[in-house]
N, C-alpha and C. Protein backbone atom coordinates (compact mmCIF):
# COMPACT_ATOMS: atom_id res chain seq x y z
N UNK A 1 0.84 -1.19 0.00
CA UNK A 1 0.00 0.00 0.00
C UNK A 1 0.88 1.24 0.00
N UNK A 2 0.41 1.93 -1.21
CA UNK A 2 1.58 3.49 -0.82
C UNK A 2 1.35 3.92 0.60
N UNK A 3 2.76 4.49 1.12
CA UNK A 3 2.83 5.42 2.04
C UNK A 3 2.60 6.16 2.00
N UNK A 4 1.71 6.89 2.29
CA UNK A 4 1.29 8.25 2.35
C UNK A 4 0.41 8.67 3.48
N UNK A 5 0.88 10.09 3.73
CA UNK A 5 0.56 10.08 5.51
C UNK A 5 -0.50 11.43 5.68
N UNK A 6 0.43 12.67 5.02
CA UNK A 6 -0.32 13.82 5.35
C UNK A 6 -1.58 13.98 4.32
N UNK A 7 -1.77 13.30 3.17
CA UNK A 7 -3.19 13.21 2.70
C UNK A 7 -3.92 12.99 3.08
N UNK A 8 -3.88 12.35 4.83
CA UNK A 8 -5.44 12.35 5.31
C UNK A 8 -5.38 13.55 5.75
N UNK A 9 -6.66 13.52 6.48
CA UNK A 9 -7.32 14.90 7.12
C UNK A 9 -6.25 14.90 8.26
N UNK A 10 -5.71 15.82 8.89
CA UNK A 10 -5.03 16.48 10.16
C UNK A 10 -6.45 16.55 11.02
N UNK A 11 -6.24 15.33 12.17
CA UNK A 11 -7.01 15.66 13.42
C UNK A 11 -6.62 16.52 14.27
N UNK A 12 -7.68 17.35 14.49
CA UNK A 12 -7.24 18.41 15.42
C UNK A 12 -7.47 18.02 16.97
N UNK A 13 -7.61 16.67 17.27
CA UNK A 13 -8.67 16.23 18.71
C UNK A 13 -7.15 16.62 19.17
N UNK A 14 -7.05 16.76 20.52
CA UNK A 14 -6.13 17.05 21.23
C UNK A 14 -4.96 17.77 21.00
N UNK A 15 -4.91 18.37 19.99
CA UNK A 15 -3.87 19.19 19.71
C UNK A 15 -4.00 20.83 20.81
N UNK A 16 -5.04 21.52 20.97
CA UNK A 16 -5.72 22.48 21.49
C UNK A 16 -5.05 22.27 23.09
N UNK A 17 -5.69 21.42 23.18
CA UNK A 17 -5.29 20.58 24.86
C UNK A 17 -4.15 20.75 25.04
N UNK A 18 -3.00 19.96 24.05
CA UNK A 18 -1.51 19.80 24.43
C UNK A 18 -1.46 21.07 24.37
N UNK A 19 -1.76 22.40 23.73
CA UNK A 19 -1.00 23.35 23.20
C UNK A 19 -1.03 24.16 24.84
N UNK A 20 -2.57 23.84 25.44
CA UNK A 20 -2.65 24.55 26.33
C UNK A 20 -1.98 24.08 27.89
N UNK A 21 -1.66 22.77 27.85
CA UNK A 21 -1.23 21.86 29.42
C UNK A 21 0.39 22.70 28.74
N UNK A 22 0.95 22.51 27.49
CA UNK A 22 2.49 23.88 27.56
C UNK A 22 2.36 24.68 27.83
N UNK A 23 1.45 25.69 27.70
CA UNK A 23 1.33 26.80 28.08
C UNK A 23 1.17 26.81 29.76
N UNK A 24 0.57 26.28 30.05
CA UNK A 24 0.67 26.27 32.00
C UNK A 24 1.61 25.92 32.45
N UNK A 25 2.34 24.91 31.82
CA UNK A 25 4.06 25.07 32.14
C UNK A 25 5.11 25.91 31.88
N UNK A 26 4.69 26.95 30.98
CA UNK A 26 5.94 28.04 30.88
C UNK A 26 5.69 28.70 32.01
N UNK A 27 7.33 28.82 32.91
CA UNK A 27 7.72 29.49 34.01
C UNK A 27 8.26 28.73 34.81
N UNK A 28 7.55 27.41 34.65
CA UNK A 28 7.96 26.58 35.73
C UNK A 28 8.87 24.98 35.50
N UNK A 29 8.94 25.48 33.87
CA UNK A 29 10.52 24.81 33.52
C UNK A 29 11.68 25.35 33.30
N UNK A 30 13.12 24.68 33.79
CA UNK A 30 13.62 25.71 33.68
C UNK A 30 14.10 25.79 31.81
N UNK A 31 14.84 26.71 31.40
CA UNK A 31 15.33 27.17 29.91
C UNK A 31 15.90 26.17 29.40
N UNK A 32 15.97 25.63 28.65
CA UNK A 32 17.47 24.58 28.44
C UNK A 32 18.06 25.75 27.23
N UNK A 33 19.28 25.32 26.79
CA UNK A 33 19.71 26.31 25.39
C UNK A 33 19.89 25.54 24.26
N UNK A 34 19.61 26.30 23.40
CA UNK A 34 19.38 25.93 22.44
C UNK A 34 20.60 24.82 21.36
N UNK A 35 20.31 23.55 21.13
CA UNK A 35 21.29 22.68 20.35
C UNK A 35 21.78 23.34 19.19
N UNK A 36 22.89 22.74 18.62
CA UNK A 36 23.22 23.25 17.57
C UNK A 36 22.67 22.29 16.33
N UNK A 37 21.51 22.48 16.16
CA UNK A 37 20.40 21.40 15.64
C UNK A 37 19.47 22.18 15.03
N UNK A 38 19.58 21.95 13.62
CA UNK A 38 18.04 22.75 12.95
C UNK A 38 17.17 21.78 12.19
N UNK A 39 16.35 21.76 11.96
CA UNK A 39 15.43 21.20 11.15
C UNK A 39 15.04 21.72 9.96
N UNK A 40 15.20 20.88 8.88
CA UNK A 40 14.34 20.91 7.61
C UNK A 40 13.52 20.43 7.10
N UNK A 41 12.26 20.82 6.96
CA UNK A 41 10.95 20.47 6.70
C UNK A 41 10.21 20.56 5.18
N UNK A 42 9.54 19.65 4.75
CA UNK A 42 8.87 19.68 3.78
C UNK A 42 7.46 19.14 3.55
N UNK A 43 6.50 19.23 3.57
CA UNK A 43 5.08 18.57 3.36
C UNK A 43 4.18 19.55 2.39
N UNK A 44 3.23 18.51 1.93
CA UNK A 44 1.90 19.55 1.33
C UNK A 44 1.06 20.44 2.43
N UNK A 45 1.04 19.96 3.69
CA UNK A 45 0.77 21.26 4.60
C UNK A 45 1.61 21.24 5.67
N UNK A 46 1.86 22.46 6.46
CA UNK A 46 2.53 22.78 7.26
C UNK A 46 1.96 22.52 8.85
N UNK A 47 0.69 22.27 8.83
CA UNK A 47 0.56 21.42 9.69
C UNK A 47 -0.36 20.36 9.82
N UNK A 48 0.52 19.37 9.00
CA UNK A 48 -0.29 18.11 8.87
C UNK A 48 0.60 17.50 9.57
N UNK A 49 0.23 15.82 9.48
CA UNK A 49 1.28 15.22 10.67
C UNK A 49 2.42 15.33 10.96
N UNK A 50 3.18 15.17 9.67
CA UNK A 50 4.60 15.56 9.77
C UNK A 50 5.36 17.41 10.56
N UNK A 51 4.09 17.99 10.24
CA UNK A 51 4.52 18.95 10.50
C UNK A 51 4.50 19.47 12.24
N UNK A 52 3.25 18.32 12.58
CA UNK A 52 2.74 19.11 13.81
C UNK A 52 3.67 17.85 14.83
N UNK A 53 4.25 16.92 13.99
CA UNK A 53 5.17 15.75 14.88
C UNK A 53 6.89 16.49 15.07
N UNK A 54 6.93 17.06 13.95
CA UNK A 54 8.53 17.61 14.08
C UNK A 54 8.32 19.09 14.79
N UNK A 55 7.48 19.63 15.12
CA UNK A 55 7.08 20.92 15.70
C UNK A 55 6.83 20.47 17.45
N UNK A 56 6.57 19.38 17.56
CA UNK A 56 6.58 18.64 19.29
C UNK A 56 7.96 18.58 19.45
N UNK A 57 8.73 17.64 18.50
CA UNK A 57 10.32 17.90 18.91
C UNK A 57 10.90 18.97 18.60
N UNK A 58 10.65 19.56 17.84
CA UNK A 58 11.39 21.06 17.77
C UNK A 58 11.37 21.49 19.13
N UNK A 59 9.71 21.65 19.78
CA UNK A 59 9.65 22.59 21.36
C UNK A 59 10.27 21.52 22.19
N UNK A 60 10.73 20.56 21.86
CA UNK A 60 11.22 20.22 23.38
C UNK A 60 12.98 20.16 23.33
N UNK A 61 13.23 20.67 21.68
CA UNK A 61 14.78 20.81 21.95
C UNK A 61 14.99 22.11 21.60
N UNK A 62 14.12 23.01 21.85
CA UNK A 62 14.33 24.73 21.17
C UNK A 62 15.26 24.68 20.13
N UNK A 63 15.10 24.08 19.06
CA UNK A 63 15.81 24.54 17.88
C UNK A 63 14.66 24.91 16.76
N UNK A 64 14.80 25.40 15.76
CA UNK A 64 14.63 26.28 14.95
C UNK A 64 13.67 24.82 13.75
N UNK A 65 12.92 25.41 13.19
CA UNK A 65 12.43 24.55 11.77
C UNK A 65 12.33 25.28 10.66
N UNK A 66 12.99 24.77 9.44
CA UNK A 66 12.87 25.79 8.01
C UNK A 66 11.75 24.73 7.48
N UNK A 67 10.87 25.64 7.18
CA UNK A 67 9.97 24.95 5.97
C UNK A 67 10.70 25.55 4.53
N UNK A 68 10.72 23.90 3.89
CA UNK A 68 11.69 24.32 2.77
C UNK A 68 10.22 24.99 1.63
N UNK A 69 9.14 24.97 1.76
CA UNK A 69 8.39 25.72 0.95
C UNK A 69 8.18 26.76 0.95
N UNK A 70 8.88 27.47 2.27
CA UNK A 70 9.10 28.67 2.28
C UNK A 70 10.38 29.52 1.86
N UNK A 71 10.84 28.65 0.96
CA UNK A 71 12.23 29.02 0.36
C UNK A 71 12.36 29.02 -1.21
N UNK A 72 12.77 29.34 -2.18
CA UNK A 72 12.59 29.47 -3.56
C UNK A 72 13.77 28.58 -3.74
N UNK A 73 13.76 27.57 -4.03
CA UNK A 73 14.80 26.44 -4.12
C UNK A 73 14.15 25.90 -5.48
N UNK A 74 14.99 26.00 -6.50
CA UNK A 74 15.24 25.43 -8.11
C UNK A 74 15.43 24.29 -8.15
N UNK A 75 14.95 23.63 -9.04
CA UNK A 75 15.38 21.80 -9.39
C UNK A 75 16.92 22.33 -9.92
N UNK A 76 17.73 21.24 -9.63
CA UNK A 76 19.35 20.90 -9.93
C UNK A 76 19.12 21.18 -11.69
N UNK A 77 20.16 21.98 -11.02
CA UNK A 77 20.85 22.38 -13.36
C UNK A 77 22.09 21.73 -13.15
N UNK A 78 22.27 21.42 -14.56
CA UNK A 78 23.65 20.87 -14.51
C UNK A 78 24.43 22.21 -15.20
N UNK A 79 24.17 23.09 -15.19
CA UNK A 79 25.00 24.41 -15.72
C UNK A 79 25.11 25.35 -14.66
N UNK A 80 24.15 25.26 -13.70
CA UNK A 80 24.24 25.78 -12.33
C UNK A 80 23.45 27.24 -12.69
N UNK A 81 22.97 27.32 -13.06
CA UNK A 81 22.29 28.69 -13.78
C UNK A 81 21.05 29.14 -12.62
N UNK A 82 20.87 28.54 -11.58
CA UNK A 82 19.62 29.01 -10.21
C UNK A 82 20.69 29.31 -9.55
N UNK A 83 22.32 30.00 -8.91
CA UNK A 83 22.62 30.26 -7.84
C UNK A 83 21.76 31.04 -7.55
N UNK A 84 21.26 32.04 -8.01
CA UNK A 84 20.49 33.32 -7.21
C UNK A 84 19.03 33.18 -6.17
N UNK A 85 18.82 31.47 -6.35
CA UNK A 85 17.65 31.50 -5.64
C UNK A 85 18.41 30.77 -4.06
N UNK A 86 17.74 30.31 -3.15
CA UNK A 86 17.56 30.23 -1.90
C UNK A 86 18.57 28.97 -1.24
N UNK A 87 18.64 27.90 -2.24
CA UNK A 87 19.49 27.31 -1.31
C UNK A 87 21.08 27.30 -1.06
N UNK A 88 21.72 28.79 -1.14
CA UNK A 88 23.39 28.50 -0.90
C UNK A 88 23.43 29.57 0.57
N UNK A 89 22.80 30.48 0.94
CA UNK A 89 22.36 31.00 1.67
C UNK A 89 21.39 30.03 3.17
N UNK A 90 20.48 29.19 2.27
CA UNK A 90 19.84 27.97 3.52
C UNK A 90 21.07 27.29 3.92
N UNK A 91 22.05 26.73 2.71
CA UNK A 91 23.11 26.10 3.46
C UNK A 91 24.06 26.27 4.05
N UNK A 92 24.15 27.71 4.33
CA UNK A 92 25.50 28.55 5.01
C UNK A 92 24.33 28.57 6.90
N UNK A 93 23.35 28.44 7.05
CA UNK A 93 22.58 28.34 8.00
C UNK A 93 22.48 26.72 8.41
N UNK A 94 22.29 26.09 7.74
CA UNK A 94 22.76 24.52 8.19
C UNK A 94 23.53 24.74 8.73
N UNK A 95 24.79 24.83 7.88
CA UNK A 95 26.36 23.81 8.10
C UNK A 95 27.02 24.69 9.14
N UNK A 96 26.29 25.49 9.18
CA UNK A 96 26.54 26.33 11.11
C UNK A 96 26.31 25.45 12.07
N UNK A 97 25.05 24.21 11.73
CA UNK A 97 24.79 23.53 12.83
C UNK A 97 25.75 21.90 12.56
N UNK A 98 25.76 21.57 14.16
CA UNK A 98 26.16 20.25 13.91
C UNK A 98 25.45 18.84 13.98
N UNK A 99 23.97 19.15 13.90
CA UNK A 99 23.32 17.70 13.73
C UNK A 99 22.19 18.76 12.92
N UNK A 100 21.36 18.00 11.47
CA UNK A 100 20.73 18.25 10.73
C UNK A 100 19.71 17.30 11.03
N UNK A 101 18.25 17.77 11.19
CA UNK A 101 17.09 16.55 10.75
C UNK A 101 16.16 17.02 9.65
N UNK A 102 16.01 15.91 9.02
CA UNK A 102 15.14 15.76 7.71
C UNK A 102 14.07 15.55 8.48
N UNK A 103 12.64 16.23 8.20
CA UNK A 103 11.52 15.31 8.37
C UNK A 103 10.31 15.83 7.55
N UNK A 104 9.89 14.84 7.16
CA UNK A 104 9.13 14.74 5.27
C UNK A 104 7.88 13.65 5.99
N UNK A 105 6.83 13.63 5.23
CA UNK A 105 5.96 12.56 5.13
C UNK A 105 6.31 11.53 3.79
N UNK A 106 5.94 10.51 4.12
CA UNK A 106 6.28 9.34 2.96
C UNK A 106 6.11 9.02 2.55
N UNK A 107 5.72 9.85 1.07
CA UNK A 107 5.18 10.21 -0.49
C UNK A 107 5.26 8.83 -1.38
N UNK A 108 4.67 7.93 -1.38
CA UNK A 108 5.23 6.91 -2.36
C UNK A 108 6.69 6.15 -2.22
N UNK A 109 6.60 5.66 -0.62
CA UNK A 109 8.43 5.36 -0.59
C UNK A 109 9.27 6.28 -0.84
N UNK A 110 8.85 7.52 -1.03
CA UNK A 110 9.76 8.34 -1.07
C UNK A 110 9.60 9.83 -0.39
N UNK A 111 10.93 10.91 -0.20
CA UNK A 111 10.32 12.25 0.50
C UNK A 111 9.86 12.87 -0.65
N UNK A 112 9.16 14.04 0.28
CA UNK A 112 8.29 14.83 -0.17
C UNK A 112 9.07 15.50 -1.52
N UNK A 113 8.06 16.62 -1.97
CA UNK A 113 9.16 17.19 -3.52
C UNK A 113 10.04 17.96 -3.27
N UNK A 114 9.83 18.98 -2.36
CA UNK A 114 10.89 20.31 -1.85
C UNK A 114 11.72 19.17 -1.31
N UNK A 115 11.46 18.37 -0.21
CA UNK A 115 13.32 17.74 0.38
C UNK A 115 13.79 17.26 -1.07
N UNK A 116 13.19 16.46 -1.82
CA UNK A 116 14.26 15.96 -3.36
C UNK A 116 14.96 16.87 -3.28
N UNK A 117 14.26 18.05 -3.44
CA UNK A 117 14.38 19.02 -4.43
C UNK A 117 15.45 19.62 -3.38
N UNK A 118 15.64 19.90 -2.23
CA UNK A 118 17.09 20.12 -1.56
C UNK A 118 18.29 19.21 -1.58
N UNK A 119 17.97 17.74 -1.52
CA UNK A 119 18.62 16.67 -1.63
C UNK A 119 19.44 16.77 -2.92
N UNK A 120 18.85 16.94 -3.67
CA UNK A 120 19.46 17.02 -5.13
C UNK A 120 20.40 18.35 -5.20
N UNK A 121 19.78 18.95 -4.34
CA UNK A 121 20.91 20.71 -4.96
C UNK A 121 22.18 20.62 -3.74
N UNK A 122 22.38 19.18 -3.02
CA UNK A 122 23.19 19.05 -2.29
C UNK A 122 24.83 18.99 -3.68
N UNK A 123 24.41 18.32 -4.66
CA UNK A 123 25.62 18.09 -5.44
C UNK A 123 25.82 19.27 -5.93
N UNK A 124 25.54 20.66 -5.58
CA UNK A 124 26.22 21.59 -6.27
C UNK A 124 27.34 21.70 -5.43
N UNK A 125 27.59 21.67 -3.70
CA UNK A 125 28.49 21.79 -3.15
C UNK A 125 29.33 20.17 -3.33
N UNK A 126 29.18 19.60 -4.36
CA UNK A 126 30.35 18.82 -4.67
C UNK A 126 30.99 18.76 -5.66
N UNK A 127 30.10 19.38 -6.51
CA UNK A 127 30.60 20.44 -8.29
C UNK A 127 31.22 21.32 -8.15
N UNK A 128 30.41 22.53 -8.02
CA UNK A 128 30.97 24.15 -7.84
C UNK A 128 32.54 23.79 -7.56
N UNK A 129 33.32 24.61 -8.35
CA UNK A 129 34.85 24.76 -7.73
C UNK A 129 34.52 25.69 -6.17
N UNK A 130 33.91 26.57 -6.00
CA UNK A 130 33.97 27.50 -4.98
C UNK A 130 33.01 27.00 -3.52
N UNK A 131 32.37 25.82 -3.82
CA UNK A 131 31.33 25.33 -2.87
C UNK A 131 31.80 24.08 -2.20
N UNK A 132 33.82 23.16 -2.99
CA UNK A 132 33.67 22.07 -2.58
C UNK A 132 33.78 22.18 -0.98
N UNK A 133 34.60 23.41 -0.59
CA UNK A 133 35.14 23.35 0.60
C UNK A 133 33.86 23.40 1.68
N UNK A 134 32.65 23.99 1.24
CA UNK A 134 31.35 24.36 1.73
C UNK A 134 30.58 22.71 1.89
N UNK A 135 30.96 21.37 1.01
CA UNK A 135 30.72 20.31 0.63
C UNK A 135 31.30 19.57 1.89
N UNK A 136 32.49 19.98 2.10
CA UNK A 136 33.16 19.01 2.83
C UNK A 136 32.79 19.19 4.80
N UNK A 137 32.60 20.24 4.69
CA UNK A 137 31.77 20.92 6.07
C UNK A 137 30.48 19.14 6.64
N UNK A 138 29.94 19.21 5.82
CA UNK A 138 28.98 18.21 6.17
C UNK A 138 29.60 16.31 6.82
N UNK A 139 31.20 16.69 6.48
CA UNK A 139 31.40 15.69 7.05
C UNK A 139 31.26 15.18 8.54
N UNK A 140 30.97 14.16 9.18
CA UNK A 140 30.77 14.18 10.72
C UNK A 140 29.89 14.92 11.43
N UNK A 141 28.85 15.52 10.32
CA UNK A 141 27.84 16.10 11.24
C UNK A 141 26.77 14.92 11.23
N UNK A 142 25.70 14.91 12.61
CA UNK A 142 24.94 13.92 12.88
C UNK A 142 23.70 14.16 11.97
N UNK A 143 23.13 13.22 11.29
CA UNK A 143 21.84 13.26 10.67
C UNK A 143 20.93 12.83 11.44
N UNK A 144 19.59 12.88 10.95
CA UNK A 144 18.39 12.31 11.80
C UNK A 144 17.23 12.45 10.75
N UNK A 145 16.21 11.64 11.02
CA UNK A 145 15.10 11.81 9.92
C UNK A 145 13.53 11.47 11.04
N UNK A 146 12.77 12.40 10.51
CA UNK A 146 11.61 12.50 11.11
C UNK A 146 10.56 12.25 9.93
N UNK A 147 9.86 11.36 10.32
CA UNK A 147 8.69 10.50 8.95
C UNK A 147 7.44 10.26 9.86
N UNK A 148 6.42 10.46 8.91
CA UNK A 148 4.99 9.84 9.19
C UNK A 148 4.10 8.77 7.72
N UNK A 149 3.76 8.16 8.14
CA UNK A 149 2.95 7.26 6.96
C UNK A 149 1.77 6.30 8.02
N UNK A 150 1.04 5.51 6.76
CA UNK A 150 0.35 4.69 7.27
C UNK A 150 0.28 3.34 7.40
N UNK A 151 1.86 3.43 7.92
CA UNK A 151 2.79 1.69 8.02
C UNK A 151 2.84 1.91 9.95
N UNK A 152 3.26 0.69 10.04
CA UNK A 152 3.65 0.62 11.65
C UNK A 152 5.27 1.18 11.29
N UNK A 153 6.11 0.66 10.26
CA UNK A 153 7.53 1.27 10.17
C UNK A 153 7.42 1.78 8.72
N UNK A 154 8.64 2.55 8.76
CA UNK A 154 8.93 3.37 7.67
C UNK A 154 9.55 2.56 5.73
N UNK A 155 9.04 3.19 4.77
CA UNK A 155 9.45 2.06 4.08
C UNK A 155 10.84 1.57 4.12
N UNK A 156 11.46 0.38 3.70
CA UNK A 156 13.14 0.01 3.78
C UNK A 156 13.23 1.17 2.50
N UNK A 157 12.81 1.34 1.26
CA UNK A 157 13.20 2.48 0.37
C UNK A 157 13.58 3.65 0.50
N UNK A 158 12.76 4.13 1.33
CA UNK A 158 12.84 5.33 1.87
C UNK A 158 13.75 5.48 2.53
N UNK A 159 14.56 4.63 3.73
CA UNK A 159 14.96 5.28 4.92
C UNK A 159 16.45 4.51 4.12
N UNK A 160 16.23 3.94 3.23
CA UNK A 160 17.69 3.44 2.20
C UNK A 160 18.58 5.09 1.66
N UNK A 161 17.45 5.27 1.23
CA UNK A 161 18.16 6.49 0.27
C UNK A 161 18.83 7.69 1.38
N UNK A 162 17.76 8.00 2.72
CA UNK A 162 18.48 8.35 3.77
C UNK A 162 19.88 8.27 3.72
N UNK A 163 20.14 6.72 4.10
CA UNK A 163 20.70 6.39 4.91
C UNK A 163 21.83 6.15 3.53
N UNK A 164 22.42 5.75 2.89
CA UNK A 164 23.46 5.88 1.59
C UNK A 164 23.53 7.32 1.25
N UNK A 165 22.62 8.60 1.22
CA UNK A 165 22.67 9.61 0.91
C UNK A 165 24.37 9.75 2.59
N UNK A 166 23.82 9.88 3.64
CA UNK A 166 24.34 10.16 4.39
C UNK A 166 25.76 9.42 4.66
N UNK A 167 25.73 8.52 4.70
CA UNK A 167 26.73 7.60 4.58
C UNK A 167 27.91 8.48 2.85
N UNK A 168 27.10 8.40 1.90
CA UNK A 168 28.36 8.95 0.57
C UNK A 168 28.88 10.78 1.28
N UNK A 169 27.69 11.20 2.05
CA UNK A 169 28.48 12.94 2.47
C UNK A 169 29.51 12.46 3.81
N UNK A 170 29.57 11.23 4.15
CA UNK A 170 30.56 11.04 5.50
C UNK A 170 29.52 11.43 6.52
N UNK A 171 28.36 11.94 6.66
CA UNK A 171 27.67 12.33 8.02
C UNK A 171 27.29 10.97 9.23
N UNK A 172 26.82 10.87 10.26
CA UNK A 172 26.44 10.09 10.92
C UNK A 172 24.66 10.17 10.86
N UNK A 173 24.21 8.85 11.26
CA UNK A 173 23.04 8.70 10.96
C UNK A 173 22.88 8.33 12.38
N UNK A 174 21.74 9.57 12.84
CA UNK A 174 21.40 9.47 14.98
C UNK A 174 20.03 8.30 14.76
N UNK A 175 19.61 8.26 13.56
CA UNK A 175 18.19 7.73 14.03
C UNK A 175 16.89 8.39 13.55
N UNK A 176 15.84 7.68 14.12
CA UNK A 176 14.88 8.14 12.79
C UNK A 176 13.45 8.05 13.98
N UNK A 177 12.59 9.32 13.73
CA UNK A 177 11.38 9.11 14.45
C UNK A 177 10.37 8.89 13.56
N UNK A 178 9.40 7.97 13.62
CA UNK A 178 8.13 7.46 13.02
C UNK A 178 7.22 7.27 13.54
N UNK A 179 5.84 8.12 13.16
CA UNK A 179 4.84 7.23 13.44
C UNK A 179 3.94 7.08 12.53
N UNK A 180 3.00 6.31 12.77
CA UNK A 180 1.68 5.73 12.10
C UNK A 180 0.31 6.89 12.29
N UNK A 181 -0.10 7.41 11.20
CA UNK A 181 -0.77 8.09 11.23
C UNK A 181 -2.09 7.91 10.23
N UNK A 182 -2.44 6.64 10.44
CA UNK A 182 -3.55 6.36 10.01
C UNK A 182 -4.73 6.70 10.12
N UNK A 183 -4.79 7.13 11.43
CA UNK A 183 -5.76 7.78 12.18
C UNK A 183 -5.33 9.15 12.44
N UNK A 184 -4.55 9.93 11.82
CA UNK A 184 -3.91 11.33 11.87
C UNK A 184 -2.75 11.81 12.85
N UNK A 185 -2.41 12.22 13.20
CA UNK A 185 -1.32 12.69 14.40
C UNK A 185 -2.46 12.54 15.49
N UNK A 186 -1.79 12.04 16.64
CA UNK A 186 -2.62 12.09 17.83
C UNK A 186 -1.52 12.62 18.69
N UNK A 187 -1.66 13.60 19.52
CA UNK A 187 -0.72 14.07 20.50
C UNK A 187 -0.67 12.85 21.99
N UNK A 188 -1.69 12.55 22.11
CA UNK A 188 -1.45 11.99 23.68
C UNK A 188 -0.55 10.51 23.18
N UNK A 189 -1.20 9.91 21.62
CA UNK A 189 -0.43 8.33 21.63
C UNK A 189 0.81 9.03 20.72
N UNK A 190 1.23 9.54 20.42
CA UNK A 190 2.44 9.88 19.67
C UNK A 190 3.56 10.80 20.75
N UNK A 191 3.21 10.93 21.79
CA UNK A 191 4.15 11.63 22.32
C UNK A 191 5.03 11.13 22.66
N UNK A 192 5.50 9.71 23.10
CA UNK A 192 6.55 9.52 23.85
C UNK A 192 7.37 9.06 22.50
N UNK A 193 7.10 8.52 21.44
CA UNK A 193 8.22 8.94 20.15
C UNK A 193 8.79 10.40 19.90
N UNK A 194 7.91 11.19 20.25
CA UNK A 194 8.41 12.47 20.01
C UNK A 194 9.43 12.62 21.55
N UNK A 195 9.46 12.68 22.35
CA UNK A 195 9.73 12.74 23.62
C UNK A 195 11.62 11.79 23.51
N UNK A 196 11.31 10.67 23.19
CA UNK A 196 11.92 9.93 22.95
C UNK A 196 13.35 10.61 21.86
N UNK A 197 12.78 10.76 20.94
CA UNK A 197 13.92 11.09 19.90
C UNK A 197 14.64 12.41 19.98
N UNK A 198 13.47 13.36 20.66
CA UNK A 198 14.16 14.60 21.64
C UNK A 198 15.49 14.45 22.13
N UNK A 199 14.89 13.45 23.64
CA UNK A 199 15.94 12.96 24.25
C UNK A 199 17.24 12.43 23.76
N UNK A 200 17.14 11.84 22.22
CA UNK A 200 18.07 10.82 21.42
C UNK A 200 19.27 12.17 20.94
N UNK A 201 18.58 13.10 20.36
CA UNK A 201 18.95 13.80 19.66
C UNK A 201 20.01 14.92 20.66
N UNK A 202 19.09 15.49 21.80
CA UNK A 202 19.91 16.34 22.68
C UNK A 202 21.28 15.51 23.01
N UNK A 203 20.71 14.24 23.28
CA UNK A 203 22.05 13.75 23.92
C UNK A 203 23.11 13.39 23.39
N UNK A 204 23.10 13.34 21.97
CA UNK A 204 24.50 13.39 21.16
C UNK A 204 24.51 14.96 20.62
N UNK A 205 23.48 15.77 20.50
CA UNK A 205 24.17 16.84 21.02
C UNK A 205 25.10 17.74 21.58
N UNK A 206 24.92 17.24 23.29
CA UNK A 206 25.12 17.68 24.40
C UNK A 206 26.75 17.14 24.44
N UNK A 207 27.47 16.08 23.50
CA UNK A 207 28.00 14.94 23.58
C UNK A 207 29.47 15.71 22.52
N UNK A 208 28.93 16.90 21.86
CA UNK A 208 29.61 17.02 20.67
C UNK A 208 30.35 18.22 20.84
């Protein structure tokens, strides 16, 4: 059965709730600071599962999320003729950080179109004469991937191309959060994956 996650409807049952039991806790946690950890995001909505699952771990590790649809990012030329649009500038804001997470819903075994569509404009910093050194930055930084579909696990296709993508840039691969969203994002049964990979993520963080 294709994977595909954020084409259902986004339940809103308990989302309202969680938003508000955080809100009665600001003051009375203390700050943590912020990882050197950003997120890149892609879906057909911004808050459909994927979006409202990597937005739970975002708040519990205060780092930052780019929605890549909010960026003017060109399909790969082989003449290089798009520098002027958005992604050499997104990637001087990455490769500041030292652990990157992908998290996409899972389009047909595969990510969404904007991550391709970043994935792919990764080989300009291995072309460009002036970008290899910008290329080589990505070595030893930690990866991570955040997915939703309507599998209990993620496809082996999908989390392949991940995982060889990361492996040919030299990066490390931290791990991968998933859930099943057959029944839409649910905050109360999806939290302790989110909670969980938080924890995964700060702590090689904290480590680096």
């Amino acid at each position: 059965m294709p994977m595909i996650s954020d084409r259902w409807g986004c339940h809103n049952r308990g989302w309202d709730e969680e938003r508000r039991r955080a809100s009665s806790l600001i003051g009375t946690l203390p700050v943590r600071a912020m990882l050197s950890t950003i997120a890149l995001y892609s879906s057909s909505r911004r808050l459909g599962n994927t979006g409202r699952l990597i937005d739970r771990i975002a708040s519990e590790l205060n780092i930052e999320v780019v929605d890549l649809a909010g960026q003017r990012l060109s399909s790969f030329d082989y003449d290089h003729l798009n520098r002027n649009d958005d992604f050499e500038p997104l990637m001087k804001r990455v490769l500041a950080q030292q652990q990157i997470i992908f998290a996409t819903p899972i389009y047909w075994y595969a990510v969404s179109p904007a991550m391709k569509v970043f994935l792919d404009r990764i080989s300009d910093l291995l072309d460009l004469p002036d970008l290899l050194s910008e290329g080589r930055r990505l070595r030893g930084k930690n990866a991570y991937v955040v997915c939703t579909s309507v599998s209990e696990q993620p496809s082996a296709a999908f989390m392949d191309a991940f995982r060889e993508t990361f492996d040919y840039l030299g990066m490390h691969f931290g791990g991968v959060a998933h859930v099943n969203c057959q029944d839409g994002y649910l905050p109360d049964a999806h939290v302790a994956e989110a909670l969980n990979f938080a924890a995964l993520v700060r702590t090689a963080g904290e480590r680096l």
